[in-house]
C-alpha atoms as a PDB file:
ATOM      1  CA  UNK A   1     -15.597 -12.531 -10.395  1.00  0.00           C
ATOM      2  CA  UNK A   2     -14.419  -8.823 -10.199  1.00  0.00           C
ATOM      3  CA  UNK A   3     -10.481  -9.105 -11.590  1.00  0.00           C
ATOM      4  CA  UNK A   4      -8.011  -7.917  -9.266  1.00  0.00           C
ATOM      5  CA  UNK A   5      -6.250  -4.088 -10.416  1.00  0.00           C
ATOM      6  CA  UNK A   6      -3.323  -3.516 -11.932  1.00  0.00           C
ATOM      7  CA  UNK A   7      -0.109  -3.457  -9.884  1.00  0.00           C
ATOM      8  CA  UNK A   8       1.608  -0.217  -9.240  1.00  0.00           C
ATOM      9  CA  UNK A   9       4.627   0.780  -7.903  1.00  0.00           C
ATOM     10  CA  UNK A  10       3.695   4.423  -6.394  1.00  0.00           C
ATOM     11  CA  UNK A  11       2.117   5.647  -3.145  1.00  0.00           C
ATOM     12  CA  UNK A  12       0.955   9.264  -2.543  1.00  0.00           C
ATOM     13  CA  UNK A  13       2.560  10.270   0.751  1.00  0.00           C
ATOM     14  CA  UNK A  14       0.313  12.495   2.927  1.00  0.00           C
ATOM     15  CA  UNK A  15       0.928  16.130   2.541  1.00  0.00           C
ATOM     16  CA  UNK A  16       2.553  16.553   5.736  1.00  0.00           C
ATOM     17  CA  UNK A  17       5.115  14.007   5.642  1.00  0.00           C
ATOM     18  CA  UNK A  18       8.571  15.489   6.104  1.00  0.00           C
ATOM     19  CA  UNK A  19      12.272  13.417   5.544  1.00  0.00           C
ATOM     20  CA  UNK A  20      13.173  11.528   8.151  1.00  0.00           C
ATOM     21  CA  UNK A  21      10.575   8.873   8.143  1.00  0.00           C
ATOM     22  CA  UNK A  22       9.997   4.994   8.087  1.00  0.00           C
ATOM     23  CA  UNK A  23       8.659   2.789   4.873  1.00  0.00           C
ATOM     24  CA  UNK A  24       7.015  -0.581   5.701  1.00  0.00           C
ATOM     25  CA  UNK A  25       5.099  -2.471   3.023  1.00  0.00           C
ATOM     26  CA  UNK A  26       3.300  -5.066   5.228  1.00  0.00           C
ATOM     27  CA  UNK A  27       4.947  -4.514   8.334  1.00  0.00           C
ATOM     28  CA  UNK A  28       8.488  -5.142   6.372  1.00  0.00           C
ATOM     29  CA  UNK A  29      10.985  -1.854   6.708  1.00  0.00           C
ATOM     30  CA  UNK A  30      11.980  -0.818   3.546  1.00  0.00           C
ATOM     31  CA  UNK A  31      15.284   1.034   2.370  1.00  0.00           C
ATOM     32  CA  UNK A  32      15.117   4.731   0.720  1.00  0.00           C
ATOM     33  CA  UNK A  33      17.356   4.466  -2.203  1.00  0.00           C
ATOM     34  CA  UNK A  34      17.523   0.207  -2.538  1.00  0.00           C
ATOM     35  CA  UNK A  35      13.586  -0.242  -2.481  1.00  0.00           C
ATOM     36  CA  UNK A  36      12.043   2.955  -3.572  1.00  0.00           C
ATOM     37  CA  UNK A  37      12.602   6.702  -4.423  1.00  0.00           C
ATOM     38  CA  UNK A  38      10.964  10.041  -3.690  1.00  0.00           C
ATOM     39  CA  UNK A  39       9.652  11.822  -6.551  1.00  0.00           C
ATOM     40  CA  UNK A  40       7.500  14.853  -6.225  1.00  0.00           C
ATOM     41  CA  UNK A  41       5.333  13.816  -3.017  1.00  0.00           C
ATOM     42  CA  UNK A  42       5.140   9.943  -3.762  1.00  0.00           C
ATOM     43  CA  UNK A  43       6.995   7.254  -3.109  1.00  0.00           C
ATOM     44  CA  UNK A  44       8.823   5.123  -6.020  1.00  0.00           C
ATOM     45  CA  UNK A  45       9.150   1.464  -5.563  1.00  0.00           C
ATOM     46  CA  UNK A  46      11.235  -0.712  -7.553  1.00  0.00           C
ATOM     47  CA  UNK A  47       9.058  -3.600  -8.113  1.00  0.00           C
ATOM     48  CA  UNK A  48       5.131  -3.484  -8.542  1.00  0.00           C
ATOM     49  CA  UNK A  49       3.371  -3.900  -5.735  1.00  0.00           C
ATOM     50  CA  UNK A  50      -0.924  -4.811  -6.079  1.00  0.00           C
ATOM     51  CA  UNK A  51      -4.144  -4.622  -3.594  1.00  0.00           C
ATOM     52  CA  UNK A  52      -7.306  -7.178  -3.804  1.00  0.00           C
ATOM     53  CA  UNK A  53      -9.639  -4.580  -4.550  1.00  0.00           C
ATOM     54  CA  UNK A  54     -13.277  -4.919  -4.168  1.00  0.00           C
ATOM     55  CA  UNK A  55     -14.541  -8.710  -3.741  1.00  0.00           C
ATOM     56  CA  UNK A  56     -18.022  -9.579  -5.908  1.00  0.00           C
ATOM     57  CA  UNK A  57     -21.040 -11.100  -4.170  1.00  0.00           C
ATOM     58  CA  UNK A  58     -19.968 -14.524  -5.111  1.00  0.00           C
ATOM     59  CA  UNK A  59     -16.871 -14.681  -3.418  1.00  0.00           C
ATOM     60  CA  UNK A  60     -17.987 -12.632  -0.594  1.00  0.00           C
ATOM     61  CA  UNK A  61     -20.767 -15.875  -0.182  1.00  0.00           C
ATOM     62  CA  UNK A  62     -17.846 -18.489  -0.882  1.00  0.00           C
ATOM     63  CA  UNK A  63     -15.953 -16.841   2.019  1.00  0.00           C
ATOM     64  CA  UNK A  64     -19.206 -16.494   4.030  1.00  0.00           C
ATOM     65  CA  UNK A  65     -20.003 -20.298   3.666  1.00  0.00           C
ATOM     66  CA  UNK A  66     -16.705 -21.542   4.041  1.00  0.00           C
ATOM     67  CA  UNK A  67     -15.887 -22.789   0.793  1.00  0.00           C
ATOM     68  CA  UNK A  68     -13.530 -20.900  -0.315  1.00  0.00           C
ATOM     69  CA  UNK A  69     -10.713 -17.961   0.966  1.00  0.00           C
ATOM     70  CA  UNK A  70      -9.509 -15.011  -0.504  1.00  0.00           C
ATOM     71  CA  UNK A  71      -5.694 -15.959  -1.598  1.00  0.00           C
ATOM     72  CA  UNK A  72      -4.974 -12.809  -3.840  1.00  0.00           C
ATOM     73  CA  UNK A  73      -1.903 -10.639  -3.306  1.00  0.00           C
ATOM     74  CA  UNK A  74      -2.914  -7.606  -0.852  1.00  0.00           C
ATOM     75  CA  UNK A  75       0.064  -5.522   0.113  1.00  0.00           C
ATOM     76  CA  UNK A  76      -0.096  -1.807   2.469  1.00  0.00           C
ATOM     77  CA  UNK A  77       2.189   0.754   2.631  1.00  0.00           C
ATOM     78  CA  UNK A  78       2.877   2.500   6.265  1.00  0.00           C
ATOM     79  CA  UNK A  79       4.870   5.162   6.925  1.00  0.00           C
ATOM     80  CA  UNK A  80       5.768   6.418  10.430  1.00  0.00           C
ATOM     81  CA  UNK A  81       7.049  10.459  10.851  1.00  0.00           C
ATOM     82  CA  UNK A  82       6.916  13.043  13.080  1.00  0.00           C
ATOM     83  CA  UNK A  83       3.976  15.488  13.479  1.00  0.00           C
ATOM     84  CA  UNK A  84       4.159  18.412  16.172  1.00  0.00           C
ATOM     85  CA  UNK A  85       6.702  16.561  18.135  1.00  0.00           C
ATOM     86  CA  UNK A  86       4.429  13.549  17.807  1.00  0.00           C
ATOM     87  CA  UNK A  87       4.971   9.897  16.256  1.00  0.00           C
ATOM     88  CA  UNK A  88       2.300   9.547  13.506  1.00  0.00           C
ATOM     89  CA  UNK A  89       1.181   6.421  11.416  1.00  0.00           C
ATOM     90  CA  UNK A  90      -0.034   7.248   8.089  1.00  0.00           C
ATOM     91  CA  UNK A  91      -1.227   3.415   7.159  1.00  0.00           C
ATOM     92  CA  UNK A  92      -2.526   1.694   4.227  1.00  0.00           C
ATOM     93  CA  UNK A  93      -1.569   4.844   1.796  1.00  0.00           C
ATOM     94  CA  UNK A  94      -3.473   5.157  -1.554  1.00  0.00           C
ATOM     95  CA  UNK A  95      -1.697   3.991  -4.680  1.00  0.00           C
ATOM     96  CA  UNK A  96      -1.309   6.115  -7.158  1.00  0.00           C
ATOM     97  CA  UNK A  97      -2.060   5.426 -10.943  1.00  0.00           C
ATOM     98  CA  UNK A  98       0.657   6.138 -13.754  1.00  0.00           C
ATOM     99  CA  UNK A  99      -1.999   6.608 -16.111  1.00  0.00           C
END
């Protein structure tokens, strides 16, 4: 079994994201200032947050026979701006490493 990556707290937002704009980490709104920061292009959260990552071939045949699920923590960041005039959803941004 593949073990799951460490949790981070930053997200890279796309280039051309511009203030104002809308934070959800699973569909949940977050706060600017009360759940995370802006610093330098990415976005600051105050508590770690962690993805799955890549499943190995024997849970992928667990899951295919039934046996078993996959019940590790998975959590996306959204964030909804303007582009041109235009509502945009930038979804399931890339974490970014503090190494």
């Amino acid at each position: 079994m593949e073990p799951a990556p460490a949790p981070a707290n930053r997200v890279a937002l796309p280039h051309d994201v511009h203030e104002p704009f809308e934070v959800y980490i699973n569909g949940v709104v977050q706060r600017q200032g009360a759940d995370y920061v802006i610093e330098d292009g990415t976005l600051v959260f105050n508590r770690p947050l962690a993805q799955e990552g890549k499943l190995g071939f024997w849970r992928w045949l667990s899951m295919l026979l039934g046996i078993a699920g996959t019940y590790r923590k998975h959590e996306t960041v959204d964030v909804i701006y303007t582009r041109a005039g235009r509502k945009v959803v930038a979804s399931s941004l890339p974490f970014v490493s503090d190494a």
